[in-house]
Protein backbone atom coordinates (compact mmCIF):
# COMPACT_ATOMS: atom_id res chain seq x y z
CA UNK A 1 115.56 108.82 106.85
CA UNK A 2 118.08 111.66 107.27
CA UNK A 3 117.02 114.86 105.63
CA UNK A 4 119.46 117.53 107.15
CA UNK A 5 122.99 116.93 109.17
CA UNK A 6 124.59 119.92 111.04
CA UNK A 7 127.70 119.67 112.35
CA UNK A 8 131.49 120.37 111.80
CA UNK A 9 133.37 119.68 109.04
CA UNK A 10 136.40 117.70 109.94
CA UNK A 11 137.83 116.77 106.73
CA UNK A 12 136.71 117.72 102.74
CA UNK A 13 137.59 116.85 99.27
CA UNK A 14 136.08 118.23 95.87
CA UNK A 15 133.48 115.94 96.50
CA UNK A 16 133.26 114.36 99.89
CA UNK A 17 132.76 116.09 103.39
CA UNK A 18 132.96 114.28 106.62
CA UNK A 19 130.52 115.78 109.46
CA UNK A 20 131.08 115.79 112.88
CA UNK A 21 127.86 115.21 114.47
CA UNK A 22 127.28 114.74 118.25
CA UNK A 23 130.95 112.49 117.93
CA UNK A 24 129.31 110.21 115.01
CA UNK A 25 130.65 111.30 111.79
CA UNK A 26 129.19 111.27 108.83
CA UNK A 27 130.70 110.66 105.03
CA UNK A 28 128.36 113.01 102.73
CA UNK A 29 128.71 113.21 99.08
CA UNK A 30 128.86 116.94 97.77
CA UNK A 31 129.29 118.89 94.37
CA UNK A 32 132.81 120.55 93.95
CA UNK A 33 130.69 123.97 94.30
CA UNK A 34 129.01 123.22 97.75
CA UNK A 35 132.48 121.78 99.30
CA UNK A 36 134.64 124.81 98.48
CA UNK A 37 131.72 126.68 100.16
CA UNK A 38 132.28 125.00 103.92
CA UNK A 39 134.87 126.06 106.00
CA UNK A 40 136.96 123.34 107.38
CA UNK A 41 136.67 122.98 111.09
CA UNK A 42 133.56 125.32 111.14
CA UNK A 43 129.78 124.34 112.03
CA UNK A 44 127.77 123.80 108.72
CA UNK A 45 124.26 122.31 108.17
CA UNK A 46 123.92 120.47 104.28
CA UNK A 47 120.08 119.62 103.13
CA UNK A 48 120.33 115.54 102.98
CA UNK A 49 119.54 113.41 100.68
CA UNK A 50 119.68 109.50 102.05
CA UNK A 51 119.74 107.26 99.47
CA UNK A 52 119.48 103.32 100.96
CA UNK A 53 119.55 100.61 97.91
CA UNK A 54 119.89 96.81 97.93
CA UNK A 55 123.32 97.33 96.86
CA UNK A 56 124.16 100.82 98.46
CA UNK A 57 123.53 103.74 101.16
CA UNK A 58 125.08 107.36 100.67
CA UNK A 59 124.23 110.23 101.71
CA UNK A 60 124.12 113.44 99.64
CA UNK A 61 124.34 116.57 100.80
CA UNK A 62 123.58 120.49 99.40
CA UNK A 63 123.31 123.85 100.73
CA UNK A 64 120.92 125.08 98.83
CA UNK A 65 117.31 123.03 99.18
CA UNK A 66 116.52 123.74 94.97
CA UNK A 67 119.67 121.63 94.55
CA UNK A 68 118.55 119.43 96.54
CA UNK A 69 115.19 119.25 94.77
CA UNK A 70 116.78 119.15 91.81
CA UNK A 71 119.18 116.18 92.63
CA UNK A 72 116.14 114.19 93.79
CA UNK A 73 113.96 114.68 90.67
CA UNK A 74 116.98 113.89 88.45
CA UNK A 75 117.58 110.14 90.38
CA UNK A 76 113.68 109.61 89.50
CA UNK A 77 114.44 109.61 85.84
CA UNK A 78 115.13 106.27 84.69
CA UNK A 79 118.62 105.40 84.28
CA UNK A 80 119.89 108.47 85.99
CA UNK A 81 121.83 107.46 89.18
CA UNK A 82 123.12 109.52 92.07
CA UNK A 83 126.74 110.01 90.18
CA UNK A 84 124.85 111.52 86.93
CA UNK A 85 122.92 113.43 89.03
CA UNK A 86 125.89 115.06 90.84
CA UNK A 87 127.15 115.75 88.03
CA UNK A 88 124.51 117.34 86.56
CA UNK A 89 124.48 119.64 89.68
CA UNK A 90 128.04 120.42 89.39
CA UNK A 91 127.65 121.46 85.95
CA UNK A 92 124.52 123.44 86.40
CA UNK A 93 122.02 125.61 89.43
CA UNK A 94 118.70 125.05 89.68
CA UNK A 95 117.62 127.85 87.56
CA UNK A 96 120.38 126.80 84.47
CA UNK A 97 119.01 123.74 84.66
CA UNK A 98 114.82 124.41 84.48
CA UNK A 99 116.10 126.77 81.43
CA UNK A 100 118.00 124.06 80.04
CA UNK A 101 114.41 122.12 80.84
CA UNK A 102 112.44 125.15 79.05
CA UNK A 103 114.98 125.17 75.58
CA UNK A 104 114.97 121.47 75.75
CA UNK A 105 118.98 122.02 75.10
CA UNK A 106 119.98 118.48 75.29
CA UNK A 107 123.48 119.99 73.54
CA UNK A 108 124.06 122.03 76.95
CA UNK A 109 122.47 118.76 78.79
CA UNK A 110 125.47 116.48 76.85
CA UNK A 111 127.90 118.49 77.89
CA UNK A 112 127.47 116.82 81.57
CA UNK A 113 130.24 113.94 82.13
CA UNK A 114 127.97 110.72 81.93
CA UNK A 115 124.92 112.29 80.04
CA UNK A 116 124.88 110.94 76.32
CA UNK A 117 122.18 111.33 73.92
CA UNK A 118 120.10 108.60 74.94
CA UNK A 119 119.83 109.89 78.65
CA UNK A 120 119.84 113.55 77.63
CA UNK A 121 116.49 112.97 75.39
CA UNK A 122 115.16 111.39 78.56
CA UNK A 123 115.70 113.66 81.00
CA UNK A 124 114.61 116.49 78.97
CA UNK A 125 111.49 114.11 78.14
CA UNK A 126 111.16 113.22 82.28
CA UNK A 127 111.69 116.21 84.10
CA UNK A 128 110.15 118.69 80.67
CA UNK A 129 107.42 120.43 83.10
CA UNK A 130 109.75 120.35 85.93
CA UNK A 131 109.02 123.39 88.42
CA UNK A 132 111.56 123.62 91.29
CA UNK A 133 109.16 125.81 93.76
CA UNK A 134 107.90 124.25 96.18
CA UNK A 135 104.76 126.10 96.73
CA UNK A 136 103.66 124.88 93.27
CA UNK A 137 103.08 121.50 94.34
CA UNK A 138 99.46 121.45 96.86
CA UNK A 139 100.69 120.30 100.35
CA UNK A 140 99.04 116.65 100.60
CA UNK A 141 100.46 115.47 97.39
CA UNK A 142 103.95 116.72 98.67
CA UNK A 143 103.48 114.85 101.74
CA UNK A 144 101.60 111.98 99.56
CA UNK A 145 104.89 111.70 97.61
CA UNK A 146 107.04 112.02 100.19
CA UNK A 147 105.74 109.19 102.46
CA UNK A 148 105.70 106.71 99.35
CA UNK A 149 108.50 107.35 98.34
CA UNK A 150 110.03 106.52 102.49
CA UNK A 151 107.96 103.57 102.06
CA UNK A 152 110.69 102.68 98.75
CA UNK A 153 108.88 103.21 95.79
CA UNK A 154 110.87 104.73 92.68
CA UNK A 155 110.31 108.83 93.13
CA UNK A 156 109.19 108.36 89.36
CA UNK A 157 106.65 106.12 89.68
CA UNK A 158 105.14 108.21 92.51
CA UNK A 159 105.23 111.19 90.51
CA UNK A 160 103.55 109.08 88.00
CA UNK A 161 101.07 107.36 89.60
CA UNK A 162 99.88 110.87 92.19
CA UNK A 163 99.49 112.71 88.42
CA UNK A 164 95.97 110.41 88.53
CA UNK A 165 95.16 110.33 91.99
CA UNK A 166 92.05 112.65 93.06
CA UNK A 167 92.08 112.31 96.91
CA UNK A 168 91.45 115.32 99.22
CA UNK A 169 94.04 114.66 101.86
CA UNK A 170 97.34 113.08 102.38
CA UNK A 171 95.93 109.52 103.97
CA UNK A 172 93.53 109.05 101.00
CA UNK A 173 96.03 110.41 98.27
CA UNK A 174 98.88 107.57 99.69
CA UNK A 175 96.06 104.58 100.10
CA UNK A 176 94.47 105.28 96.38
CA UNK A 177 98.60 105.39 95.27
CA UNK A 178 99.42 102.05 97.00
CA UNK A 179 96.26 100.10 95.02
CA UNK A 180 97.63 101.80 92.35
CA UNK A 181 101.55 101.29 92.83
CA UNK A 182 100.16 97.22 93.96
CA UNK A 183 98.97 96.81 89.92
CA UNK A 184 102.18 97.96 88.15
């Protein structure tokens, strides 16, 4: 899984960057935002998100790691793919969007190219208690999350299914998950 790519930036678009790393470049999807922030032939490092589905693999990229955060938590909501999700980003930061979250503005959600009604109410219903600080969330269950969700499952459903998980550590939090992810 790539999480991070540094390298130059040999070509960019509103919304795609190629990176020059070690000679093997890489096609990463950005927001308009982050791509007029690289300089063109200029070292840059993007926070990665690698998205690998039956029918696709992309990689997304962000400067800031909240966006990144954010980007991730809004592909767990149901019906909200990677596009949506850039969008949303475009639109709106990290902290618009967690007040957006707090209002539960879905007209200021709607306003996002691709977010209608229907998906509005469930993103604002999904990601309601949304915090985008890391050190809110205890260290095994981040690393508890993050290892299921390597091992494929929906980010969702992980978020879900940890909510009733009582392990102590990391190993026991992703075994008492798996029985758990095994039944649904």
């Amino acid at each position: 899984m790539i999480v991070g790519l540094r390298g130059i930036v040999v070509y960019k678009d509103a919304t795609l960057v190629h990176l020059d790393v070690g000679g093997v470049i890489y096609g990463v999807h950005v927001t308009p935002t982050t791509s007029s922030q690289l300089p063109l032939n200029r070292e840059a490092f993007l926070h990665v998100v690698h998205l690998h589905r039956e029918d696709m693999e992309a990689l997304y990229g962000f400067l800031d790691p909240g966006e990144r955060e954010l980007f991730q938590h809004l592909i767990g909501v149901a019906g909200i793919g990677p596009k949506v999700a850039m969008a949303i980003c475009s639109t709106y930061d990290p902290a618009q969007f967690l007040q957006i979250l707090q209002r539960q503005d879905l007209k200021a959600l709607t306003k996002v190219p691709g977010v209608g009604p229907k998906s509005g109410k469930r993103i604002l219903m999904e990601l309601g208690e949304l915090e985008l600080d890391h050190h809110h969330e205890e260290d095994h269950y981040k690393k508890a999350r993050l290892a299921l969700e390597h091992l494929g499952f929906h980010p969702h459903e992980v978020q879900e299914v940890l909510k009733e998980c009582r392990g102590e550590d990391t190993p026991s939090l992703v075994k008492e998950a798996l029985r758990r992810l095994q039944r649904i």
